[in-house]
Protein backbone atom coordinates (compact mmCIF):
# COMPACT_ATOMS: atom_id res chain seq x y z
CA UNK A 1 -54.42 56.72 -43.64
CA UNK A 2 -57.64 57.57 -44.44
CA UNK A 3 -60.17 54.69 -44.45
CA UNK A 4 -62.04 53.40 -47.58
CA UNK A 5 -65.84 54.48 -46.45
CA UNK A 6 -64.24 57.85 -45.33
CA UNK A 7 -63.24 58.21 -49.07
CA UNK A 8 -66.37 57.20 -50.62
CA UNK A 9 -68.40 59.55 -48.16
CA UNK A 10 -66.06 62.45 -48.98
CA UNK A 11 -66.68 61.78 -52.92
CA UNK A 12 -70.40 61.03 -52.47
CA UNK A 13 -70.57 64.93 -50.48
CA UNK A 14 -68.77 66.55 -53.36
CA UNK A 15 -70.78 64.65 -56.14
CA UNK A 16 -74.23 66.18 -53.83
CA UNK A 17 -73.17 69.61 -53.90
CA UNK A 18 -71.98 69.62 -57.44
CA UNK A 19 -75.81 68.26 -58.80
CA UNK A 20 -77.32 70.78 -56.06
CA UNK A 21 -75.18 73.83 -56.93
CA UNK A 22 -76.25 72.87 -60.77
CA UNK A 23 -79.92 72.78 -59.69
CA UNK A 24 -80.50 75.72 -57.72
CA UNK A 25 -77.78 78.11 -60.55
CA UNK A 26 -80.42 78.85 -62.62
CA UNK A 27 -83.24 79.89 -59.99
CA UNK A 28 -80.17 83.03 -59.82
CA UNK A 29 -81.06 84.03 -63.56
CA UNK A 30 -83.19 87.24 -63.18
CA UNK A 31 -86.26 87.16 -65.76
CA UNK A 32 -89.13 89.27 -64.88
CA UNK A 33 -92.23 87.30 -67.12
CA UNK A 34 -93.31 84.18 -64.86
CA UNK A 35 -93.98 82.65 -67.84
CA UNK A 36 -90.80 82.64 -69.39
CA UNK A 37 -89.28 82.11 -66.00
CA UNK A 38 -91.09 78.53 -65.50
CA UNK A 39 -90.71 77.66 -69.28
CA UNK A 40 -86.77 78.38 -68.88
CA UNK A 41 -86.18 77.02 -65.52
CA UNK A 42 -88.35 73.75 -66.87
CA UNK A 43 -86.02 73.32 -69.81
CA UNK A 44 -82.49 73.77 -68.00
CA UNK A 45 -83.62 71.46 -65.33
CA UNK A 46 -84.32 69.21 -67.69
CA UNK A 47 -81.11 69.63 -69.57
CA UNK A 48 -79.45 69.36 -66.00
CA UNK A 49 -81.12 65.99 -65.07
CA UNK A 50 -80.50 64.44 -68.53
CA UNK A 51 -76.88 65.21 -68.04
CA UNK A 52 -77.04 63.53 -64.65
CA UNK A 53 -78.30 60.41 -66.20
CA UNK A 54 -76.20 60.37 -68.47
CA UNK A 55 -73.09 61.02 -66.57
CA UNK A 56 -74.14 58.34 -63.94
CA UNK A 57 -74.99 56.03 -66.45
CA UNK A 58 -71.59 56.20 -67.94
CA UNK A 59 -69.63 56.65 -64.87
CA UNK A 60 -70.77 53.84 -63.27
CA UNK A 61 -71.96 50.79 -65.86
CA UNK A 62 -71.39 52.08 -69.70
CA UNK A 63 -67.62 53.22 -68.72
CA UNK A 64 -66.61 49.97 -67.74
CA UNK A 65 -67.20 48.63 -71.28
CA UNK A 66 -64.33 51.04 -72.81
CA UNK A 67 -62.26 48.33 -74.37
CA UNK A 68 -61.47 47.17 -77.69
CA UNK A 69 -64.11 43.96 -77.02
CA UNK A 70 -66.65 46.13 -76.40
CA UNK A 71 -66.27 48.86 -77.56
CA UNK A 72 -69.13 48.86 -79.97
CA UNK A 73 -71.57 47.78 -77.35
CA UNK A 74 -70.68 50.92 -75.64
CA UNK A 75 -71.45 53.20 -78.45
CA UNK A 76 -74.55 51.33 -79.06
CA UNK A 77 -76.12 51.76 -75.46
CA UNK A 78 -74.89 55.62 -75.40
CA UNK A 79 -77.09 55.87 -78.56
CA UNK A 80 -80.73 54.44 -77.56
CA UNK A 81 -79.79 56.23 -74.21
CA UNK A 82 -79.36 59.69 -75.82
CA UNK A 83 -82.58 58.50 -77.98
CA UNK A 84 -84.33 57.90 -75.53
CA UNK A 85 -83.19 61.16 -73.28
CA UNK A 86 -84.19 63.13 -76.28
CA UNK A 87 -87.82 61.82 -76.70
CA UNK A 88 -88.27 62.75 -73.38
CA UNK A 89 -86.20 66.27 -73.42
CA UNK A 90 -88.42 67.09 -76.44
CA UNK A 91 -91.85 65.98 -75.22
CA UNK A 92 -91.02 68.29 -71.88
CA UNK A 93 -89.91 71.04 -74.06
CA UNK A 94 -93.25 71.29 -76.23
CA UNK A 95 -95.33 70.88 -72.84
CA UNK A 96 -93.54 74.14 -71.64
CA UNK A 97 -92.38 76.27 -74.45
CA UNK A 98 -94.29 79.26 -74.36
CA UNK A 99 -92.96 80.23 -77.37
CA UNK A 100 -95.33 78.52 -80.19
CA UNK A 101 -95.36 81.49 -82.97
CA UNK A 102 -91.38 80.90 -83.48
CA UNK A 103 -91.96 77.15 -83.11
CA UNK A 104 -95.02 76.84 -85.72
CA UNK A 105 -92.47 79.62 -88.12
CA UNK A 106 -89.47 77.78 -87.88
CA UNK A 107 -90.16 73.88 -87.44
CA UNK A 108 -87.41 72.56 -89.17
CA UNK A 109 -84.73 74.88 -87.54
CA UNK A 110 -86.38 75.34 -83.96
CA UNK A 111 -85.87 70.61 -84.15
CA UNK A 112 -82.26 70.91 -85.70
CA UNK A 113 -80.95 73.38 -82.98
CA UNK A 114 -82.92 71.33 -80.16
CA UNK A 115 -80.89 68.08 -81.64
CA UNK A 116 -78.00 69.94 -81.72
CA UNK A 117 -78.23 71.26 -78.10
CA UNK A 118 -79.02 67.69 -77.07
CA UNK A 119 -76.32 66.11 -78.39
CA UNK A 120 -73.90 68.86 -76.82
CA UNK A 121 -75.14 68.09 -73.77
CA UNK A 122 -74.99 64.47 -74.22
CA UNK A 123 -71.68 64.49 -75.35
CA UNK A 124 -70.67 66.31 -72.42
CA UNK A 125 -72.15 64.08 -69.96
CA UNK A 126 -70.54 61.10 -71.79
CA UNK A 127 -67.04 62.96 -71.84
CA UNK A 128 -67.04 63.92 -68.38
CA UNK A 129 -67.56 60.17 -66.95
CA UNK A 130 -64.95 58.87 -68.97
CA UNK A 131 -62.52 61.79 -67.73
CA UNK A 132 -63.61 61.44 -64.29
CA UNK A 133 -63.24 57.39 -64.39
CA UNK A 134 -60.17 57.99 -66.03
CA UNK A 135 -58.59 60.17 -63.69
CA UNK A 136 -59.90 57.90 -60.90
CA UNK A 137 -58.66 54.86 -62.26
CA UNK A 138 -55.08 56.33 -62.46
CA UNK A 139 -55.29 57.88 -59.42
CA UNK A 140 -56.03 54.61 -58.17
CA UNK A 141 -53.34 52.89 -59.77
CA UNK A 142 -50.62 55.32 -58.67
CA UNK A 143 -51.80 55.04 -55.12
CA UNK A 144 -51.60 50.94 -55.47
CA UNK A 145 -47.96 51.68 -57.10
CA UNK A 146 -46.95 53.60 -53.86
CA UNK A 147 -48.87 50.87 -51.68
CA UNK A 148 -46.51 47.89 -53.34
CA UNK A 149 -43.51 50.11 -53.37
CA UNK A 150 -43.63 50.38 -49.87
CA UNK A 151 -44.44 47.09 -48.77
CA UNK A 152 -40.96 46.21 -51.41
CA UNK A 153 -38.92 48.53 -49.58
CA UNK A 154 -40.44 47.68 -45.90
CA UNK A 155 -39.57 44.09 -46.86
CA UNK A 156 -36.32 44.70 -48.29
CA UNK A 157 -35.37 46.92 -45.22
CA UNK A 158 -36.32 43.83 -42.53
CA UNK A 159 -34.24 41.62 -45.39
CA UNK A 160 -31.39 43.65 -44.99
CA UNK A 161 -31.62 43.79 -40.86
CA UNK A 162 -32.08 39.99 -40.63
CA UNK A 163 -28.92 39.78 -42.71
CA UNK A 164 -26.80 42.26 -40.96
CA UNK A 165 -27.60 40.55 -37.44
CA UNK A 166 -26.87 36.97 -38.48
CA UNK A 167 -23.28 38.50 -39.56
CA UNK A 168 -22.77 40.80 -36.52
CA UNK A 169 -23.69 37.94 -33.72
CA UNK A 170 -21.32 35.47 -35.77
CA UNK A 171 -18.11 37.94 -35.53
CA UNK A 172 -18.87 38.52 -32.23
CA UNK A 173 -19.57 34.87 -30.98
CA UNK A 174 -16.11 34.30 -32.33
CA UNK A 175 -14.49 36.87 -30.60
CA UNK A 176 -16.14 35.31 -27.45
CA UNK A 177 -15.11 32.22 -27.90
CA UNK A 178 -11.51 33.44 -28.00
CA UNK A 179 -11.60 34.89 -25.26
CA UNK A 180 -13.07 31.85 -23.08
CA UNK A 181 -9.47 29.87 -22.49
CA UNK A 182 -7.40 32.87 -22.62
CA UNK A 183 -9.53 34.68 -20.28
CA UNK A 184 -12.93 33.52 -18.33
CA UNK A 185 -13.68 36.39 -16.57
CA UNK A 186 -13.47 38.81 -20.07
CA UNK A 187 -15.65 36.14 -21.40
CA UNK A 188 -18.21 36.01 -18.97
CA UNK A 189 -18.07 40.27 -19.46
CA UNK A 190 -18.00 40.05 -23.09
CA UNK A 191 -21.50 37.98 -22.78
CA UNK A 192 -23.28 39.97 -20.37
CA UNK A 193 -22.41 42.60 -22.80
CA UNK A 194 -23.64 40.89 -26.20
CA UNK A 195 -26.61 39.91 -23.66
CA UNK A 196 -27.32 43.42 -23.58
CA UNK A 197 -27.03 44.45 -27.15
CA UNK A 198 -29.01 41.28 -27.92
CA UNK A 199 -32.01 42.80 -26.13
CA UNK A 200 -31.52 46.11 -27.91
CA UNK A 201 -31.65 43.81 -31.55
CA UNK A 202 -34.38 41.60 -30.43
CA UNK A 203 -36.78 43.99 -28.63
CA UNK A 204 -35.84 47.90 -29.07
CA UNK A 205 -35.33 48.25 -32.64
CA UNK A 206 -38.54 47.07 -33.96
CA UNK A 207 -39.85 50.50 -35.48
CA UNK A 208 -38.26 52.41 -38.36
CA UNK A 209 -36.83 54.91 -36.54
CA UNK A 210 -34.67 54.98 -32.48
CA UNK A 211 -33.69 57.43 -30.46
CA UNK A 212 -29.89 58.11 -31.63
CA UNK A 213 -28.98 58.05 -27.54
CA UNK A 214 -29.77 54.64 -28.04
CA UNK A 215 -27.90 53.67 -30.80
CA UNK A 216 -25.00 55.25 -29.16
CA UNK A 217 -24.88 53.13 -26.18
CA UNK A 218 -25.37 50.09 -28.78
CA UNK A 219 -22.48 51.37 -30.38
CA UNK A 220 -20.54 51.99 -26.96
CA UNK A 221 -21.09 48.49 -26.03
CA UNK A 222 -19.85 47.15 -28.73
CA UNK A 223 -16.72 48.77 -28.64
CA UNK A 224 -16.70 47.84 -25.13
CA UNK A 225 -16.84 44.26 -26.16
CA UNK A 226 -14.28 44.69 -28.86
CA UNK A 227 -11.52 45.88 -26.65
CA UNK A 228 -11.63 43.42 -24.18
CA UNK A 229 -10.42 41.22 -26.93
CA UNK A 230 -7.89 42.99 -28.34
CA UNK A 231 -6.63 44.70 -24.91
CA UNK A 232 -3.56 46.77 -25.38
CA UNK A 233 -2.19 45.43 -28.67
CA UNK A 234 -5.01 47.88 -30.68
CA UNK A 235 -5.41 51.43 -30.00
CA UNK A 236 -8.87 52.65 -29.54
CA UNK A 237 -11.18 55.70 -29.62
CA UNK A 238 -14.76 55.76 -29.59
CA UNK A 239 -16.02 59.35 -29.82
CA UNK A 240 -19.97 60.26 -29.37
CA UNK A 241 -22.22 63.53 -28.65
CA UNK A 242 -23.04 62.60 -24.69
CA UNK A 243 -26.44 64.56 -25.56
CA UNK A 244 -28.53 62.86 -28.39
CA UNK A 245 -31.91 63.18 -26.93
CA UNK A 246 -34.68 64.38 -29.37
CA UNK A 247 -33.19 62.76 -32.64
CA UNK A 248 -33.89 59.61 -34.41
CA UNK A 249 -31.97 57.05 -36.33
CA UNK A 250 -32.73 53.98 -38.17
CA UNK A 251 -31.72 51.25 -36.21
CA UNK A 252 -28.62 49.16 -36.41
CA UNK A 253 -27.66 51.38 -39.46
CA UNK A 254 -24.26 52.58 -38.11
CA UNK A 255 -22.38 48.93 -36.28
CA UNK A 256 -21.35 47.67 -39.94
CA UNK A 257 -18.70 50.29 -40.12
CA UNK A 258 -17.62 49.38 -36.64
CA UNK A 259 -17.91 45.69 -36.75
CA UNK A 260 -15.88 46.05 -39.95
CA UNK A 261 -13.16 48.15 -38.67
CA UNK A 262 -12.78 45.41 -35.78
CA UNK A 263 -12.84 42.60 -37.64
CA UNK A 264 -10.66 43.37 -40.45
CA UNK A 265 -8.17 46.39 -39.15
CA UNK A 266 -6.60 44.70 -35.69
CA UNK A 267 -4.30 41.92 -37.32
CA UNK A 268 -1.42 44.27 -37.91
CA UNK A 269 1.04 45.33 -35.33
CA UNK A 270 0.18 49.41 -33.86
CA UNK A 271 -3.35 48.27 -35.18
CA UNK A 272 -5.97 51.04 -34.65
CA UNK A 273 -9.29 51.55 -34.72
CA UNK A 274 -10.63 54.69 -34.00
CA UNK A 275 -14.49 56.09 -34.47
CA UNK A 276 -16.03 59.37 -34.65
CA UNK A 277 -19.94 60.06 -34.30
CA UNK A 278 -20.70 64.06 -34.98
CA UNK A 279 -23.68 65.90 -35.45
CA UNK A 280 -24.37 69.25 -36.66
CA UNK A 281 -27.00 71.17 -39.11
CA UNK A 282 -29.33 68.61 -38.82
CA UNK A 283 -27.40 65.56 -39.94
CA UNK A 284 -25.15 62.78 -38.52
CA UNK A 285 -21.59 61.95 -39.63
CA UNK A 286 -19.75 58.67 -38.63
CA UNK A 287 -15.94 57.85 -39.21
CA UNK A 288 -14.28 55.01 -38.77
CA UNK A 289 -10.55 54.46 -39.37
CA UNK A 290 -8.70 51.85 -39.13
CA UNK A 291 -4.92 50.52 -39.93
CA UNK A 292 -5.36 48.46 -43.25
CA UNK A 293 -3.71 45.07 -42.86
CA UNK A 294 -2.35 42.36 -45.30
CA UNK A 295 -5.15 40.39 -45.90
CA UNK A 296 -5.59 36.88 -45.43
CA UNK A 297 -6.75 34.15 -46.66
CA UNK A 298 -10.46 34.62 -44.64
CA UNK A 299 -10.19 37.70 -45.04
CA UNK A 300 -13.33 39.32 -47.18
CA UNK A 301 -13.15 42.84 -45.42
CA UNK A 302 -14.73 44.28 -48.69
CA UNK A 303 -16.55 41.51 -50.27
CA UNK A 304 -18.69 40.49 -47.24
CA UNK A 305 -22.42 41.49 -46.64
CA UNK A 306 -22.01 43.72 -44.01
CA UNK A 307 -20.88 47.00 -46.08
CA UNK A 308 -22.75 45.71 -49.25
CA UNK A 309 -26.33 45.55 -47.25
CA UNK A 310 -24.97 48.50 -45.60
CA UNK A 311 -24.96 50.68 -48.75
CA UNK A 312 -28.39 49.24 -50.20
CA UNK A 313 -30.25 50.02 -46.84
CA UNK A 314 -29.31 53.54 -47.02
CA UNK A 315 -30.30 53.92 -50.72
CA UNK A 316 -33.30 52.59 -49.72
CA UNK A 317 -34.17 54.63 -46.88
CA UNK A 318 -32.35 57.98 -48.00
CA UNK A 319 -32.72 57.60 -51.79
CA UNK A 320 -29.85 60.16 -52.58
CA UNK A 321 -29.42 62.23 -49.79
CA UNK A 322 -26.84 60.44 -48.10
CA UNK A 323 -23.09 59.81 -48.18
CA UNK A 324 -21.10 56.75 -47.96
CA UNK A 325 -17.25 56.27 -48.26
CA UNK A 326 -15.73 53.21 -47.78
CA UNK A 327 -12.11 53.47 -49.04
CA UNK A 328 -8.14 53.20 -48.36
CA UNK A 329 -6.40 56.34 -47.49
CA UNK A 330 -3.76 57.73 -50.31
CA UNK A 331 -0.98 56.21 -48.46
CA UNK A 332 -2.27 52.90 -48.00
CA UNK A 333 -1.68 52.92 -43.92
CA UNK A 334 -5.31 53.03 -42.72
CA UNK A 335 -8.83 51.89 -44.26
CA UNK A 336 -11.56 54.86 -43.59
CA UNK A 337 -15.71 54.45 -43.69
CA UNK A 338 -17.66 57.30 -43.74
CA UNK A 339 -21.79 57.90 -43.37
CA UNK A 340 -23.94 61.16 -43.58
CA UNK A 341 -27.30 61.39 -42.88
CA UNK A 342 -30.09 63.70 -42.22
CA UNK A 343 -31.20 63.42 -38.73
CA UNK A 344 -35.27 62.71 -38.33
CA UNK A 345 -36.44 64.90 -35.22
């Protein structure tokens, strides 16, 4: 992000070169008297540097007074100011106009068109600073807009995680603790395991953005973990690209369809759970099917936070280019979640 003095140096240059390239224009303007040369160069630099007062004047004090409070303070200060621009403007200009025969001829109309000119030009100068001001002001407030925006949806992204860990470590604690008088030695696997996939929560998911390879073997592991408690009553298939170097994935974006299907699809006898993780064309599909069971009395398969946040985090980081399913087949046998994404290089 460019820095704030980097900015102001970058508007200061273009501000110089604006006032210099106004300057040095009319020193182009062939005119072959040297005369009437000095007398015209004389008068537009003294146009130019009245409009530079009164464009700095504006832009940086007399704009700020553009309100309905003070509104008529700001027309009265642009008036003496152009009053007292145009004393000056017209002492110059009868110093250096060589032209005195159409001056003493026409007094009265040689004054009006020299008001006239001078207010043009003071109008412009006015005009401009507002519009520039203006512009800045919005572009300014657009760019504070985005700033906000980002910090809500940074915060409600690290909301969502926090939430969706909580849930996942419960379930799985429980299915630990199952295991620990039916089986000690599964148990003391099944927490060397979560030990693992703890580290990858706690320290390797910190950025917006993992290496899909990794989220993989998160995913592996967990299903690991999961079948150790259900041994041979559920059928299961976990299927993954064995090459996913090179692309990135949000983290923990993909276990809630997982930890779902275990959770909620293995009660039921010939229970199933079976996963799918594709890519192709730049973008990343996961399925997971699972038998649909009578539900119990704890059971809150689609009611719990782990789909729900699911959903919101990917409108959040995806806006609308993404896909979710979550639904029961036609025939009622088997509950099916679906996700595609665009895969981040």
């Amino acid at each position: 992000m460019i820095s704030t003095s980097t900015k102001r140096l970058h508007s200061l240059s273009i501000h110089i070169v604006v006032w210099l390239g106004l300057m040095v224009f009319p020193l182009l303007w062939p005119v072959g008297d040297p005369r009437l040369r000095f007398s015209i160069l004389v008068h537009l630099w003294t146009t130019i540097l009245t409009l530079l007062v009164t464009f700095y004047a504006n832009y940086f004090w007399l704009c700020s007074m553009l309100n309905r409070r003070r509104l008529w303070l700001f027309l009265l200060l642009n008036v003496a100011l152009f009053v007292a621009e145009f004393v000056v403007s017209h002492t110059v200009f009868e110093s250096f106009n060589i032209d005195k025969q159409r001056r003493d001829d026409m007094p009265g109309a040689m004054l009006s068109a020299f008001v006239y000119s001078s207010f043009i030009t003071y109008a412009s100068g006015v005009g401009v600073a507002v519009a520039v001001r203006y512009a800045e002001r919005l572009f300014e407030s657009e760019m504070e807009r985005k700033r906000l925006e980002t910090e809500k949806l940074t915060s409600e992204i690290s909301l969502l995680k926090y939430q969706i860990q909580p849930h996942f470590f419960f379930n799985t604690l429980n299915n630990i603790y199952a295991l620990v008088s039916r089986s000690p030695a599964d148990a003391k696997q099944a927490i060397l395991s979560l030990s693992r996939m703890m580290r990858y929560v706690l320290y390797d998911n910190s950025s917006d953005r993992i290496r899909l390879s990794q989220e993989i073997d998160f995913l592996r592991n967990y299903d690991n973990l999961m079948k150790i408690r259900v041994r041979d009553t559920v059928d299961t298939q976990f299927e993954a690209p064995a090459d996913a170097d090179g692309l990135m994935v949000p983290p923990l974006l993909l276990i809630p369809l997982l930890e779902n299907a275990y959770k909620h699809g293995v009660s039921a006898p010939q229970s199933f759970v079976r996963s799918r993780l594709t890519v192709a064309d730049g973008r990343l599909r996961f399925v997971v099917a699972n038998s649909l069971c009578s539900p119990t009395v704890d059971d809150r398969s689609h009611s719990g936070i782990g789909l729900a946040n699911l959903r919101k985090r990917l409108e959040i980081i995806y806006g609308a280019d993404f896909r979710f399913e979550a639904a029961p087949t036609p025939d009622g046998r088997s509950f099916v979640a679906e996700i595609d994404i665009p895969l981040q290089a």
